[in-house]
C-alpha atoms as a PDB file:
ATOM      1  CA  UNK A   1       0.000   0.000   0.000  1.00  0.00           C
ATOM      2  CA  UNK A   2       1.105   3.110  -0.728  1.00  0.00           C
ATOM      3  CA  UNK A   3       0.249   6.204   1.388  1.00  0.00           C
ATOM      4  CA  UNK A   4      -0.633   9.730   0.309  1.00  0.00           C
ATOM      5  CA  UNK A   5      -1.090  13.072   1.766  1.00  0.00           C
ATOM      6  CA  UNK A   6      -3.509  15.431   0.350  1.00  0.00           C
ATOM      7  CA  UNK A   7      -2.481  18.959  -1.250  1.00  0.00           C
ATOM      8  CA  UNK A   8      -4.456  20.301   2.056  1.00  0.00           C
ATOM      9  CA  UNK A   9      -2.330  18.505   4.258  1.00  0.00           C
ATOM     10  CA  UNK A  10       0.892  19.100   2.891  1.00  0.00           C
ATOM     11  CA  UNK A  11      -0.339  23.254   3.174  1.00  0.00           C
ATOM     12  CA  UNK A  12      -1.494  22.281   6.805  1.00  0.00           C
ATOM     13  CA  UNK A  13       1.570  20.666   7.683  1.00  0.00           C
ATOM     14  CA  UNK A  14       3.880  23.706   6.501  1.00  0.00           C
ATOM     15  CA  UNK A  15       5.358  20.743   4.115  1.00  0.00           C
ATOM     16  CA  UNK A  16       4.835  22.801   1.460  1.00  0.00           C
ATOM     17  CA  UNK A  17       4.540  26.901   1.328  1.00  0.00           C
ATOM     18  CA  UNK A  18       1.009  28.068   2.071  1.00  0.00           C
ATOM     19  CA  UNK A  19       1.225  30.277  -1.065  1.00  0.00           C
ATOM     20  CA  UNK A  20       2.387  29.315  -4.422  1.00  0.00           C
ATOM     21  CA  UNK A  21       3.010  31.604  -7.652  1.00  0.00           C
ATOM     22  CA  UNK A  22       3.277  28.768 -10.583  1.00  0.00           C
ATOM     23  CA  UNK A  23       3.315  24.783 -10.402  1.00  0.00           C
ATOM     24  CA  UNK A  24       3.818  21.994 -12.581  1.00  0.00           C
ATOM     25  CA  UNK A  25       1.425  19.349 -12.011  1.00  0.00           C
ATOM     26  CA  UNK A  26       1.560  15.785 -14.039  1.00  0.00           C
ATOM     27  CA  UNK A  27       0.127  12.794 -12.040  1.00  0.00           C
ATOM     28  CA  UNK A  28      -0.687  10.689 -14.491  1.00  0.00           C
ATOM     29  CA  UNK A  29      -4.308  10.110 -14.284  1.00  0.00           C
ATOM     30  CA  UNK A  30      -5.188  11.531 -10.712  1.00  0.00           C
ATOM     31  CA  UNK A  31      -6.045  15.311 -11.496  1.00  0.00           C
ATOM     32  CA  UNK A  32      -9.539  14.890 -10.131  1.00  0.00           C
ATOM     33  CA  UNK A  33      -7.820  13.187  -6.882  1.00  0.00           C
ATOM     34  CA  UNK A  34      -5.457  15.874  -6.462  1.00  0.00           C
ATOM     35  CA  UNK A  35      -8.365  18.711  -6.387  1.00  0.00           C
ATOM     36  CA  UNK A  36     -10.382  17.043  -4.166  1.00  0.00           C
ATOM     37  CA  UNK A  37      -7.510  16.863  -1.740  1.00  0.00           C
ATOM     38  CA  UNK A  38      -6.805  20.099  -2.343  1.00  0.00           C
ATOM     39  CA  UNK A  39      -9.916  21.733  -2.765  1.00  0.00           C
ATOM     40  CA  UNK A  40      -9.997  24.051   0.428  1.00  0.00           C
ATOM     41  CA  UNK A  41      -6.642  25.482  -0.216  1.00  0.00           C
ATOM     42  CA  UNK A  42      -6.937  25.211  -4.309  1.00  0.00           C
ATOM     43  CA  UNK A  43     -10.743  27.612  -3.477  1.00  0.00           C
ATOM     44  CA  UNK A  44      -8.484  30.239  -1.781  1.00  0.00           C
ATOM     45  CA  UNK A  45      -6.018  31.121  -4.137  1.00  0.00           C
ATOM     46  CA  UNK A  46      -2.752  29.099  -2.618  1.00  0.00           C
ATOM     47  CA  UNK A  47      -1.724  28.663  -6.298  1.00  0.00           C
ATOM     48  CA  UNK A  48      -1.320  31.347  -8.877  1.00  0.00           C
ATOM     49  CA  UNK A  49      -0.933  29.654 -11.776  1.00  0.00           C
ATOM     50  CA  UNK A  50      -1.283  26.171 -12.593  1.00  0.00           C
ATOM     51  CA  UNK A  51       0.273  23.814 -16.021  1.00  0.00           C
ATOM     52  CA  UNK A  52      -1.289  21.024 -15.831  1.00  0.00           C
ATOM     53  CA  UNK A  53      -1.483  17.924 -17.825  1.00  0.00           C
ATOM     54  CA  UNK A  54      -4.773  15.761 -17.984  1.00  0.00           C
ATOM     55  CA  UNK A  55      -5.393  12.559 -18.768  1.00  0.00           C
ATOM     56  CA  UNK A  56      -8.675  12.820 -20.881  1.00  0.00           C
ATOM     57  CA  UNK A  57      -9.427   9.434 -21.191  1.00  0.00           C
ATOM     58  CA  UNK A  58      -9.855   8.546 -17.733  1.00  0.00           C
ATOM     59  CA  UNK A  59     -11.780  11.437 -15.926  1.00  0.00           C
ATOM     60  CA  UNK A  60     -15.140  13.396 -16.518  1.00  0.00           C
ATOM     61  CA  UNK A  61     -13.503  16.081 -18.776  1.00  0.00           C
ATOM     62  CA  UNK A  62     -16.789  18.565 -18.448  1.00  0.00           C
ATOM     63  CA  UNK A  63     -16.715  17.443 -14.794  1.00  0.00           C
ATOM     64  CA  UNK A  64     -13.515  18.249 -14.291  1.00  0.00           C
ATOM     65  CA  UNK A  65     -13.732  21.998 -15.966  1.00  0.00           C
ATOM     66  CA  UNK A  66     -16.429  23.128 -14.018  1.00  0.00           C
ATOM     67  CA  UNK A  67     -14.491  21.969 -10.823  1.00  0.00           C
ATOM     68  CA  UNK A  68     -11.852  23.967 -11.742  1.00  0.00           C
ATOM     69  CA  UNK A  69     -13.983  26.714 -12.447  1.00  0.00           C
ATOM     70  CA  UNK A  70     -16.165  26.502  -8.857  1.00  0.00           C
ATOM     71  CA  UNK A  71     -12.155  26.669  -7.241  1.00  0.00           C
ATOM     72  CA  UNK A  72     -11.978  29.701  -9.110  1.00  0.00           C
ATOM     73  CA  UNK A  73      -9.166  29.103 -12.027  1.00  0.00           C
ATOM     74  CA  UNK A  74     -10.089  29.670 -15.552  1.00  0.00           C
ATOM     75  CA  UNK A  75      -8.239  27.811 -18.488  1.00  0.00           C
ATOM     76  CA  UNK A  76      -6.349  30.701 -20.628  1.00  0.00           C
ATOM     77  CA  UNK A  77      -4.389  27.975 -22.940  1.00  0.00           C
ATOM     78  CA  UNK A  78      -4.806  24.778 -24.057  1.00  0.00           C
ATOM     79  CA  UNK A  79      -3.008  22.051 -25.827  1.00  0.00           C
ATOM     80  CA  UNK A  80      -5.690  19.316 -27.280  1.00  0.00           C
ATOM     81  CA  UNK A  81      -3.717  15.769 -27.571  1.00  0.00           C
ATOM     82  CA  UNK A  82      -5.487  12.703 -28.584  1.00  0.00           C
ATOM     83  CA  UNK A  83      -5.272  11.128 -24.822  1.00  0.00           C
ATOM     84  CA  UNK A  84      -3.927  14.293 -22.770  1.00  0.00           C
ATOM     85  CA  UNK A  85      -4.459  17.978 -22.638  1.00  0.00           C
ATOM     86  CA  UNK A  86      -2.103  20.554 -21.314  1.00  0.00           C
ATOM     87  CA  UNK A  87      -3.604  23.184 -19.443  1.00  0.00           C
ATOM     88  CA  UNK A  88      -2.172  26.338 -18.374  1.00  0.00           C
ATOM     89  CA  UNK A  89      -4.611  28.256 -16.089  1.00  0.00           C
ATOM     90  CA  UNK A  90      -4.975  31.326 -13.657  1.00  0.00           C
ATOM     91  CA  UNK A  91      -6.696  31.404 -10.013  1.00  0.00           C
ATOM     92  CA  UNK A  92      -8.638  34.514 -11.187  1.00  0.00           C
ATOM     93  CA  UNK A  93     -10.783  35.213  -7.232  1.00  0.00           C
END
C-alpha cells in the first residue's frame, strides 16, 4: 500500500509553502484526486498559476472543468492531444 497526503495537508503541515506563484502538475491520471484533496486550499487562491497535464481518457472532462472553475481558475491555454491535454490556467478570485 502506498500512502498519500492530500495537497491540504501538505499546506497544513507547513510541508509545502502556504502560497504558491506557478506549479507543474503531471500525475498521471489523478487530477480529479489531487483537487479534491486540495480543494480548500486550491478555493483560496494558494496557487497562482497552474500547467497542468490531464489525462482525458480517464476522468469526466466537463466534470472536471467546471471543478476547476467553482475553485476559481479559468483555463487561458490549451493544448488538445489525442489522450492528454495541457492546461495552463490562472486562479482569477
Amino acid at each position: 500500500m502506498i500512502k498519500a497526503i492530500s495537497f491540504d495537508q501538505l499546506i497544513e503541515q507547513r510541508i509545502i509553502p502556504a502560497y504558491i506563484d506557478i506549479a507543474k502538475v503531471d500525475i498521471e491520471g489523478a487530477e480529479v484526486e489531487f483537487m479534491k484533496g486540495g480543494e480548500e486550499s486550491l478555493s483560496r487562491g494558494c496557487m497562482n498559476r497552474v500547467v497542468m497535464e490531464v489525462h482525458k481518457t480517464t476522468i469526466d472532462l466537463k466534470g472536471f472543468y467546471d471543478k476547476l472553475k467553482e475553485l476559481g481558475f479559468r483555463v487561458s491555454y490549451r493544448i488538445s492531444g489525442y489522450e492528454t491535454d495541457i492546461i495552463y490556467m490562472i486562479h482569477v478570485r
